[in-house]
C-alpha atoms as a PDB file:
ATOM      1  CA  UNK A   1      59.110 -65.590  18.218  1.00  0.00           C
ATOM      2  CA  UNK A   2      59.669 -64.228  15.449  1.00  0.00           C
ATOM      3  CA  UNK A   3      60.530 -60.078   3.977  1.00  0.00           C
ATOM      4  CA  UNK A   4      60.218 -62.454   2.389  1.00  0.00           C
ATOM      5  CA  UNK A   5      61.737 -66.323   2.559  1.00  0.00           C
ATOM      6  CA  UNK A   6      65.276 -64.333   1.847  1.00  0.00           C
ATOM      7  CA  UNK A   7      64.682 -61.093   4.239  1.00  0.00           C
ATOM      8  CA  UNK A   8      65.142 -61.948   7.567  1.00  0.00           C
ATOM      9  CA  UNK A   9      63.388 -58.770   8.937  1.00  0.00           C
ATOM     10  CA  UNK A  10      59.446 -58.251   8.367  1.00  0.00           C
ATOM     11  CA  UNK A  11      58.012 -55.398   5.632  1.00  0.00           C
ATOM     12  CA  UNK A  12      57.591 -53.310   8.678  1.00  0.00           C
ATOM     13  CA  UNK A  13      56.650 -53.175  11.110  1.00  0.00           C
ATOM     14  CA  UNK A  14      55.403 -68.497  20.220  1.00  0.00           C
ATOM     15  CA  UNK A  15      51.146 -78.816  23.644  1.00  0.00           C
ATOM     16  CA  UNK A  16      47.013 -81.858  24.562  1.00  0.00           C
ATOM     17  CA  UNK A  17      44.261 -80.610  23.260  1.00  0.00           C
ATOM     18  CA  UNK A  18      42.738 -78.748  26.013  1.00  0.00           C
ATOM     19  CA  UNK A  19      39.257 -78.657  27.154  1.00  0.00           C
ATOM     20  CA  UNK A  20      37.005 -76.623  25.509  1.00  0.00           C
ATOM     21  CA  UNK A  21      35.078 -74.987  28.801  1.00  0.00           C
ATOM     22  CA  UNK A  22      32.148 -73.573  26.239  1.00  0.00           C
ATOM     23  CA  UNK A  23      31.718 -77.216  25.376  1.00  0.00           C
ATOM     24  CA  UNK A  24      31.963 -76.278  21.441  1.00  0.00           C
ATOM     25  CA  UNK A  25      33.751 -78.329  18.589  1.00  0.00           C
ATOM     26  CA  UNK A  26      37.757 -77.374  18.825  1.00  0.00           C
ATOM     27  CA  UNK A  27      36.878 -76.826  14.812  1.00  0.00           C
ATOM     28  CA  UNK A  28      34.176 -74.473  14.989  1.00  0.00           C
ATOM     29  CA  UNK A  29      33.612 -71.847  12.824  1.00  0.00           C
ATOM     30  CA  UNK A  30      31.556 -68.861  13.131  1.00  0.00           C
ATOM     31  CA  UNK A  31      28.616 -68.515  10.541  1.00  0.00           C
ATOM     32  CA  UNK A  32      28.829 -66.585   7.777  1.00  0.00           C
ATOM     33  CA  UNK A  33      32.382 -66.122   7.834  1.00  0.00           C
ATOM     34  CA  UNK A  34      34.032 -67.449   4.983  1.00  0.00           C
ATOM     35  CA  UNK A  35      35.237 -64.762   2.157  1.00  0.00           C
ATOM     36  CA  UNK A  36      37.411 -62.410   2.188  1.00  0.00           C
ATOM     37  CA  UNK A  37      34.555 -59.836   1.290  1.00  0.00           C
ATOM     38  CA  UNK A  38      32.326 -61.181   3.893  1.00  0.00           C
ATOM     39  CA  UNK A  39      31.274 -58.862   6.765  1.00  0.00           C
ATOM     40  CA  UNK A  40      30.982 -59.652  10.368  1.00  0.00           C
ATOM     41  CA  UNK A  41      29.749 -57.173  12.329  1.00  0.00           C
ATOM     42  CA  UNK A  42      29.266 -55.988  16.317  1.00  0.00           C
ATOM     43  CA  UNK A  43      31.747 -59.232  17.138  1.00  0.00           C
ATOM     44  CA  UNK A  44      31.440 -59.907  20.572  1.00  0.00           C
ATOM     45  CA  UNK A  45      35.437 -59.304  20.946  1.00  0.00           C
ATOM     46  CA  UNK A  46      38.471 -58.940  18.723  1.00  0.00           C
ATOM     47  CA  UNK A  47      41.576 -60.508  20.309  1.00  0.00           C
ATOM     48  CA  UNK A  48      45.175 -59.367  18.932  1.00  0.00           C
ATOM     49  CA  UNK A  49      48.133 -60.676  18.600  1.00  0.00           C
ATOM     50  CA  UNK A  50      51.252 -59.026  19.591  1.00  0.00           C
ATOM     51  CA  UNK A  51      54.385 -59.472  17.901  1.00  0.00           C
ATOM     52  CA  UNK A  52      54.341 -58.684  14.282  1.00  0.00           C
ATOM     53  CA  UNK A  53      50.678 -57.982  14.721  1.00  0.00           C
ATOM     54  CA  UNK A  54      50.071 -55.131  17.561  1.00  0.00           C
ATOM     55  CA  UNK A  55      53.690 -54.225  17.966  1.00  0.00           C
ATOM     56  CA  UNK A  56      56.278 -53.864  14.933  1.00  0.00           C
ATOM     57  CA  UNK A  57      58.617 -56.312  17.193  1.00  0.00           C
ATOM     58  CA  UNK A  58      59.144 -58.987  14.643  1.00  0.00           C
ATOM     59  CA  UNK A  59      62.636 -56.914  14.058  1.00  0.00           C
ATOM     60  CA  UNK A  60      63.446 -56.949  17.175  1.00  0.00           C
ATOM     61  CA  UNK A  61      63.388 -60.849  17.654  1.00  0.00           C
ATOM     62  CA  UNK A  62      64.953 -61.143  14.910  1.00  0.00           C
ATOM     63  CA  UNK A  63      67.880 -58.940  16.016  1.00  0.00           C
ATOM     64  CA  UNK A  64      67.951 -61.549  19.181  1.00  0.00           C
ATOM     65  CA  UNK A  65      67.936 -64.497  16.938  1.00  0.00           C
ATOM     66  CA  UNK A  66      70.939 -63.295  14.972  1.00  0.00           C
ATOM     67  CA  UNK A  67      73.009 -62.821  18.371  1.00  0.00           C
ATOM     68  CA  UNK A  68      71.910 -65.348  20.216  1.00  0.00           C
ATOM     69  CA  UNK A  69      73.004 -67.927  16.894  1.00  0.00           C
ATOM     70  CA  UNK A  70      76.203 -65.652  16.745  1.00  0.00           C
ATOM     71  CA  UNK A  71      76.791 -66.098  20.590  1.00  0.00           C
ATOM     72  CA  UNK A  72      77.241 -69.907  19.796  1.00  0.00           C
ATOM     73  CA  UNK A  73      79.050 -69.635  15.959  1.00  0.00           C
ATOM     74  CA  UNK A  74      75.667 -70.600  13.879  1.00  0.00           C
ATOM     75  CA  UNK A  75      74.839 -68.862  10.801  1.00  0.00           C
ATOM     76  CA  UNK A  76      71.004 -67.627  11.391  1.00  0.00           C
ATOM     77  CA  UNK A  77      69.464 -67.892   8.350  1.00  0.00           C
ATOM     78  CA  UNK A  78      65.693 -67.271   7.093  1.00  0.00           C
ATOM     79  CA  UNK A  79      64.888 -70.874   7.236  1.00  0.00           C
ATOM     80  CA  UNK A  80      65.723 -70.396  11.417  1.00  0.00           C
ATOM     81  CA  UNK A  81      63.322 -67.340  11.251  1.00  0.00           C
ATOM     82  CA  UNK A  82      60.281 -69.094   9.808  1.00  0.00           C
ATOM     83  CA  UNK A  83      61.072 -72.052  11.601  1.00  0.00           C
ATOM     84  CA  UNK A  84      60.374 -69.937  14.755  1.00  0.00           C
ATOM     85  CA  UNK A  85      58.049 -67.429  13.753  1.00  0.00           C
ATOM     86  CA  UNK A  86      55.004 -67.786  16.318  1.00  0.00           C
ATOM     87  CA  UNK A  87      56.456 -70.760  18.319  1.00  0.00           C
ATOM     88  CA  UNK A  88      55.814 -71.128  21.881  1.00  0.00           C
ATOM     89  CA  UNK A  89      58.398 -71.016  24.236  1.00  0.00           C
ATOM     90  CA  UNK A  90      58.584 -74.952  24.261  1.00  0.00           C
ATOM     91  CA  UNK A  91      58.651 -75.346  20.742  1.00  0.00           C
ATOM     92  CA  UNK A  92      61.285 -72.959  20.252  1.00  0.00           C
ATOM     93  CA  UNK A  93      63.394 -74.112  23.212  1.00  0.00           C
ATOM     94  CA  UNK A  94      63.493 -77.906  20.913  1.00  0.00           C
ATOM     95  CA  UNK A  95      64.189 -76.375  17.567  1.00  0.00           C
ATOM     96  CA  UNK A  96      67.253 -74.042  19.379  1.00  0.00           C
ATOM     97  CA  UNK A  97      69.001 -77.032  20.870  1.00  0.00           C
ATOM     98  CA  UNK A  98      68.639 -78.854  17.872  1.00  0.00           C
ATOM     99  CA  UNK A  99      70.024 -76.177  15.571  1.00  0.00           C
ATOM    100  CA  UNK A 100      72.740 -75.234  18.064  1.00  0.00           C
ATOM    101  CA  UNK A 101      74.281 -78.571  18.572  1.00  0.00           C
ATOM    102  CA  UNK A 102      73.033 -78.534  22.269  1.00  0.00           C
ATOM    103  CA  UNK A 103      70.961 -81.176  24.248  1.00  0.00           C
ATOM    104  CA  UNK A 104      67.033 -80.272  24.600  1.00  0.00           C
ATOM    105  CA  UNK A 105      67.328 -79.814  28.376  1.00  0.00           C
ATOM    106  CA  UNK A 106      69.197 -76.753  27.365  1.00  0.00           C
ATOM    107  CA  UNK A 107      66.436 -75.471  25.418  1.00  0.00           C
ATOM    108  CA  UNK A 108      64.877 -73.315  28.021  1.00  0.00           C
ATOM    109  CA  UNK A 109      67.996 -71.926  29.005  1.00  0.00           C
ATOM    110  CA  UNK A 110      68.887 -71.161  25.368  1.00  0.00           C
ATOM    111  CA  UNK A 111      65.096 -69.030  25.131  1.00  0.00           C
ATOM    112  CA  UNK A 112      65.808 -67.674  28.130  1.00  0.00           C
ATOM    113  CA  UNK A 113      69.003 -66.059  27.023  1.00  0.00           C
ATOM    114  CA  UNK A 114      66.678 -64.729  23.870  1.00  0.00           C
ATOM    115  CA  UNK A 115      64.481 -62.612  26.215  1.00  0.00           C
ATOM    116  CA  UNK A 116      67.851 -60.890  27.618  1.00  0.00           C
ATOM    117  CA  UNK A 117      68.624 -60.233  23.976  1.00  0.00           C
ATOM    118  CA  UNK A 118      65.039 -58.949  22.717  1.00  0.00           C
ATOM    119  CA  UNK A 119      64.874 -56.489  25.867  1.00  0.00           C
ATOM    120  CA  UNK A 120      68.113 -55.165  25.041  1.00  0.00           C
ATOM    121  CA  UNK A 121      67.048 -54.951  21.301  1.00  0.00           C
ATOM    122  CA  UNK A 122      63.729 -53.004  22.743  1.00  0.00           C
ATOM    123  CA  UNK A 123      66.170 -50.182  24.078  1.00  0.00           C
ATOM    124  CA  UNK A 124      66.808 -49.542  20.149  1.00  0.00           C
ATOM    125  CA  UNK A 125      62.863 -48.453  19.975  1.00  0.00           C
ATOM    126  CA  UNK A 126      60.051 -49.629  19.493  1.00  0.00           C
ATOM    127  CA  UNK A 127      56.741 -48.841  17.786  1.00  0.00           C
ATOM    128  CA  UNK A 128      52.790 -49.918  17.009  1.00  0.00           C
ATOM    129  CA  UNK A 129      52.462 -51.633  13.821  1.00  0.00           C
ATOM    130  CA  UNK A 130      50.526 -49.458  11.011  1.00  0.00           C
ATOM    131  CA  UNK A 131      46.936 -48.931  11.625  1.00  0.00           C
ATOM    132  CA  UNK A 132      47.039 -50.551  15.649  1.00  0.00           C
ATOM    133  CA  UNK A 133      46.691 -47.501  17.419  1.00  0.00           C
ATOM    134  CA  UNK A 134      43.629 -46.188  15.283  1.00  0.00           C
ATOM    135  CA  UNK A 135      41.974 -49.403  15.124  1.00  0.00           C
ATOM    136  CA  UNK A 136      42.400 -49.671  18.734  1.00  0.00           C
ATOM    137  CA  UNK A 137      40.782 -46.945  19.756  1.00  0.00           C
ATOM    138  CA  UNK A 138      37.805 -47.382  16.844  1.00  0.00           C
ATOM    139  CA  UNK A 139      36.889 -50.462  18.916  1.00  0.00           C
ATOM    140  CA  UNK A 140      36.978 -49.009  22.128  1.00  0.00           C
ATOM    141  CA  UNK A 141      34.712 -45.942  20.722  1.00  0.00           C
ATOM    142  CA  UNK A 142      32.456 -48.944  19.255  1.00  0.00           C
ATOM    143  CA  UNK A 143      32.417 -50.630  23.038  1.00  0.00           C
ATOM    144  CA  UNK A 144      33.796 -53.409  21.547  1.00  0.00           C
ATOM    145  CA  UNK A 145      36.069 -55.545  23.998  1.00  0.00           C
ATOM    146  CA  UNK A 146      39.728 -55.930  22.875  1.00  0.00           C
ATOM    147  CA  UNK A 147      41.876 -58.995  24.473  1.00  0.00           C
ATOM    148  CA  UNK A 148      45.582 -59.385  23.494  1.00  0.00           C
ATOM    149  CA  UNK A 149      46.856 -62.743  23.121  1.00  0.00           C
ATOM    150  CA  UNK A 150      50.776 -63.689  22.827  1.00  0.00           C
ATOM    151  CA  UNK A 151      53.066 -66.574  23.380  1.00  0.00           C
ATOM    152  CA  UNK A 152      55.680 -64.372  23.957  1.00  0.00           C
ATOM    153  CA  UNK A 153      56.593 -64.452  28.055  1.00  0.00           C
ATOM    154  CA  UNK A 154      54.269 -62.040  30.164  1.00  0.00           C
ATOM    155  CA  UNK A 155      57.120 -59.572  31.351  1.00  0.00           C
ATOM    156  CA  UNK A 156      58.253 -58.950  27.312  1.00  0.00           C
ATOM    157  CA  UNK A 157      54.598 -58.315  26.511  1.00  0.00           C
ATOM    158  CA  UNK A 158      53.840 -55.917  29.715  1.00  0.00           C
ATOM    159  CA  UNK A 159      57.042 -54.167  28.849  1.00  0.00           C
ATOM    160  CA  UNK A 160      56.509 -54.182  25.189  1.00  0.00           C
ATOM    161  CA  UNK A 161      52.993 -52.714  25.410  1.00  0.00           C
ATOM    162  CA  UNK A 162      54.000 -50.005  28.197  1.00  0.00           C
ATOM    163  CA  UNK A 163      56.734 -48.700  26.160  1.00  0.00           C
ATOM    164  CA  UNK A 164      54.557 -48.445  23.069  1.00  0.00           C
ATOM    165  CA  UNK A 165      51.959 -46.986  24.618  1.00  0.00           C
ATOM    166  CA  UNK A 166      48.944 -49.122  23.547  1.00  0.00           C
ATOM    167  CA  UNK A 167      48.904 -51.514  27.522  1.00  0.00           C
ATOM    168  CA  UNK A 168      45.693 -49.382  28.278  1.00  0.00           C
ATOM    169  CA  UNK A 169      44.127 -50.325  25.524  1.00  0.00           C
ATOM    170  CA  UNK A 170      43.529 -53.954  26.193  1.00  0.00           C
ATOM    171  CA  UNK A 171      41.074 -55.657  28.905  1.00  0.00           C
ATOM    172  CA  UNK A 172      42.852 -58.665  29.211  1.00  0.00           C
ATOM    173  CA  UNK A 173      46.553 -59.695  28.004  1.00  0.00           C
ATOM    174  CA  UNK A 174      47.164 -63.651  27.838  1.00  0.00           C
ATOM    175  CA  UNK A 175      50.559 -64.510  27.200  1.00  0.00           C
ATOM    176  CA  UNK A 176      52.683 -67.797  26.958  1.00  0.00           C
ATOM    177  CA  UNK A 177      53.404 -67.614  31.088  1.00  0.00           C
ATOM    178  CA  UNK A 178      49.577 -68.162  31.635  1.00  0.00           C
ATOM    179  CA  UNK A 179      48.858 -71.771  29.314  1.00  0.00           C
ATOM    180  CA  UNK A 180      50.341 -74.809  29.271  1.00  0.00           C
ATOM    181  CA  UNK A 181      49.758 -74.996  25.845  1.00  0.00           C
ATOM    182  CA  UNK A 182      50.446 -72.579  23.463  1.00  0.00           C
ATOM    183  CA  UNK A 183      50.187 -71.323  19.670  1.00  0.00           C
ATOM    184  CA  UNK A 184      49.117 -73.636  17.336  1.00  0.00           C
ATOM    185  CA  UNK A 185      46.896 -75.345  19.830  1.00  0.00           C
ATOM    186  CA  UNK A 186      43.414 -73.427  21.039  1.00  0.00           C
ATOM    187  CA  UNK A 187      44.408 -72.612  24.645  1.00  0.00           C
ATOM    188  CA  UNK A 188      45.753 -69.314  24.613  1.00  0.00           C
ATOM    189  CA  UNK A 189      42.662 -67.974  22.577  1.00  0.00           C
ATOM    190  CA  UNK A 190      40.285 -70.079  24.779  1.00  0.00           C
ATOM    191  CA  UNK A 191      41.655 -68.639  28.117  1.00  0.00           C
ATOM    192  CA  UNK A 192      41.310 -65.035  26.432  1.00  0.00           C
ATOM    193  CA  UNK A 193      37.783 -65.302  25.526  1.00  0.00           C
ATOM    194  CA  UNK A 194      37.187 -67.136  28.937  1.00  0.00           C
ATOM    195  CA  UNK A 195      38.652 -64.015  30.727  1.00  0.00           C
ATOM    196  CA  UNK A 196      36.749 -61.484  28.658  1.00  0.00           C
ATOM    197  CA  UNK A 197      33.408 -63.653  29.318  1.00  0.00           C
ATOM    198  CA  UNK A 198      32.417 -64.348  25.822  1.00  0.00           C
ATOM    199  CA  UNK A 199      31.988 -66.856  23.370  1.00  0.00           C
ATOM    200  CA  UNK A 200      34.753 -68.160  21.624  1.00  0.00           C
ATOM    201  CA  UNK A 201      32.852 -68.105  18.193  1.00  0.00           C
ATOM    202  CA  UNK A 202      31.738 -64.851  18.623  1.00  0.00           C
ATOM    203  CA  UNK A 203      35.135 -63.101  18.639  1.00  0.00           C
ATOM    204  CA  UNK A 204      37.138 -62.424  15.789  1.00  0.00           C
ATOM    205  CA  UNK A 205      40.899 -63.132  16.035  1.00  0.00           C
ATOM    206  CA  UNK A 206      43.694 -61.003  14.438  1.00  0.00           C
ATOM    207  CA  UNK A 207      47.193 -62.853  13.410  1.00  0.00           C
ATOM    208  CA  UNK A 208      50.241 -62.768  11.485  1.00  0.00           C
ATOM    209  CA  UNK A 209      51.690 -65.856  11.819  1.00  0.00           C
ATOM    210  CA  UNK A 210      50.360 -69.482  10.771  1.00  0.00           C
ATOM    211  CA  UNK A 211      50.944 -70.940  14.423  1.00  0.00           C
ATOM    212  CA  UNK A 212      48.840 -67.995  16.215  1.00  0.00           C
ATOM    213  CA  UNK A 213      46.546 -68.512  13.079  1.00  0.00           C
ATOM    214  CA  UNK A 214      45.808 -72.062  13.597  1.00  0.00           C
ATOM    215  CA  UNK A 215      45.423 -71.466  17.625  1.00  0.00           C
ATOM    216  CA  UNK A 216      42.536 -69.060  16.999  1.00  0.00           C
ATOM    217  CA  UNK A 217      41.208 -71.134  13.941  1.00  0.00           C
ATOM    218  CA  UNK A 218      41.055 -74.109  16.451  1.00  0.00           C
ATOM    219  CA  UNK A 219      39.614 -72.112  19.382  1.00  0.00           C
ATOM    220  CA  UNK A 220      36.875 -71.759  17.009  1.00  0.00           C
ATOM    221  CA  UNK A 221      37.210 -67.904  15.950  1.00  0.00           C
ATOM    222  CA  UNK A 222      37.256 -65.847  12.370  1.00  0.00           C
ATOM    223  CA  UNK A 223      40.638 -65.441  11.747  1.00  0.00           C
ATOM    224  CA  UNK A 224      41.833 -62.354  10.035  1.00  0.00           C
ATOM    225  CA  UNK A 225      45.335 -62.598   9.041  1.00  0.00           C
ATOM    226  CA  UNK A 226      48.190 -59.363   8.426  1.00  0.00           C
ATOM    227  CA  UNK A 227      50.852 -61.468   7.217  1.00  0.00           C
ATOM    228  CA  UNK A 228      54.348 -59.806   8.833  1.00  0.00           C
ATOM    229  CA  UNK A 229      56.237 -62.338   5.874  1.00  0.00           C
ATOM    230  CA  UNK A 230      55.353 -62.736   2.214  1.00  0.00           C
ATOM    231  CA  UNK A 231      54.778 -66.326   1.022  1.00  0.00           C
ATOM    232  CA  UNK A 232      53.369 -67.914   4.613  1.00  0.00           C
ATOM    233  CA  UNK A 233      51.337 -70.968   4.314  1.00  0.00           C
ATOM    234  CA  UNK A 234      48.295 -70.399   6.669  1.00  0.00           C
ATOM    235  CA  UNK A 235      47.205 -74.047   5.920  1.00  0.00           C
ATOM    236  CA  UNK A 236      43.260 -73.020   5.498  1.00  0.00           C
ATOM    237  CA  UNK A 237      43.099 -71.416   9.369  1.00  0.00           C
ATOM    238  CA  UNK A 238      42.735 -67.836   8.110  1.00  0.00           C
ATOM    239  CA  UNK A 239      39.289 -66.893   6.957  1.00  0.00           C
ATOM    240  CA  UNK A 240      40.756 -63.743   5.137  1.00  0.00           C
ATOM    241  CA  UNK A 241      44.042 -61.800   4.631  1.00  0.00           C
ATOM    242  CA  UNK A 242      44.799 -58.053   4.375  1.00  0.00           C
ATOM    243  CA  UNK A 243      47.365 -55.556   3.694  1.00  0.00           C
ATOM    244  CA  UNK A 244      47.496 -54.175   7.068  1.00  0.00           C
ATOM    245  CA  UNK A 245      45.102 -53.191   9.790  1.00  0.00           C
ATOM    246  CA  UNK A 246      44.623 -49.641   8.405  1.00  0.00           C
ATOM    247  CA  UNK A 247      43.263 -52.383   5.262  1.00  0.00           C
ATOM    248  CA  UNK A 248      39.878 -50.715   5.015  1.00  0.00           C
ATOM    249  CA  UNK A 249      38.307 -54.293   3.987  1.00  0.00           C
ATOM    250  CA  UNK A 250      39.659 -55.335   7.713  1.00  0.00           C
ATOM    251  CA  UNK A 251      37.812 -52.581   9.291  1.00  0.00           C
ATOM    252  CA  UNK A 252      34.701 -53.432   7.214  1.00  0.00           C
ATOM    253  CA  UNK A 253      34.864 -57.104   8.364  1.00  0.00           C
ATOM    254  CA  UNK A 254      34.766 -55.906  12.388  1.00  0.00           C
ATOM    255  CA  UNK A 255      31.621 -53.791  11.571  1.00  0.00           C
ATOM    256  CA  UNK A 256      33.574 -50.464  11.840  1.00  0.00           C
ATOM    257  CA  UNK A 257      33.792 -47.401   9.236  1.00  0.00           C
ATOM    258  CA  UNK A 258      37.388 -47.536   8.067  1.00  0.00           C
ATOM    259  CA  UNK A 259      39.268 -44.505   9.423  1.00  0.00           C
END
């Protein structure tokens, strides 16, 4: 779920450790990737993110927050918004009842009433984040498998994805409906490697927020991180940060020419 600190809207544009089923340390990382000028190429998969990542929908939760912290006379400020930037549906459910005065068995009621907010804030428009759509299709020219992994619930991400037009180009879509663990912990970048057949630590991850950051760092992948936020504490899981995915050093680091 999901300017700086003060801006409550991005630049532009959600618990066990599981079982690992490759049998690899939860703390793996893949060799050789380390510096921000470092260069991985041919990766056996790059796995995206959605929200604030793929899709410039970062604005629209927000716009859900606001109303659904109006709907019960809370102030939403940007402390709320980084508080539930990249939770899973769980998590956020807790921190909602908390801030809203409300008991935690109404947390899952409160995130469902979120979802009815963010698909009416999708009817405003929606659109791929800077540099998705050409990066997209760069991998797919380079036969390079693409996976999208979310903890947002399946039928905003199908929706989402349809109306922007990039559903296509993904093999496999793992969202928060399909773990029982999600973002920070590995599972839903395990269970997208697992369903694309390939080794976790060959696949390179791509992230904007430090819980989907951590999940992929954990899973074992290079994590390449397009912060959505200015000042984000990462907390060591990303192995290097860009601009944007139209960042030519991004393109570099997945083996491709930049565009």
């Amino acid at each position: 779920m999901g300017g700086s600190a003060g801006d409550l809207h991005p630049r532009r544009q959600r618990e066990g450790r599981p079982r690992n089923p490759e049998g690899l340390p939860q703390e793996a990382r893949r060799a050789g990737a380390g510096s921000a000028g470092g260069h991985v190429s041919a990766p056996a998969a790059v796995i995206f993110d959605n929200d604030g990542l793929t899709l410039d929908t970062e604005g629209l939760w927000t716009l859900a927050e606001e109303r659904l912290f109006a709907r019960y006379d809370t102030e939403f400020t940007a402390a709320h918004k980084l508080e539930l930037l990249g939770k899973s549906g769980l998590l956020a459910g807790r921190f909602l009842s908390e801030e809203l005065g409300l008991p935690e068995s109404a947390g899952l009621r409160l995130v469902g009433e979120m979802d009815e907010l963010v698909f009416e804030a999708m009817e405003e428009g929606l659109s791929p984040m800077p540099g998705a759509v050409e990066l997209l299709a760069a991998l797919e020219e380079a036969g390079i498998p693409r996976g999208l992994c979310s903890n947002s619930p399946r039928p905003f991400v199908e929706r989402a994805t349809a109306r922007a037009g990039v559903a296509d180009s993904f093999q496999v879509m793992v969202t928060g409906d399909d773990v029982e663990n999600g973002k920070p912990e590995p599972d839903p970048y395990l269970e997208t490697a697992r369903l694309l057949g390939v080794d976790p630590a060959d696949c390179v991850a791509l992230e904007d927020s430090p819980p989907g950051a951590m999940s992929a760092h954990r899973a074992g992948m290079d994590v390449l991180v397009v912060p959505s936020f200015e000042g984000l504490d990462y907390e060591g899981a990303e192995d290097a940060r860009f601009g944007s995915l139209a960042d030519p050093g991004l393109w570099e680091r997945l083996g491709l020419q930049p565009a």
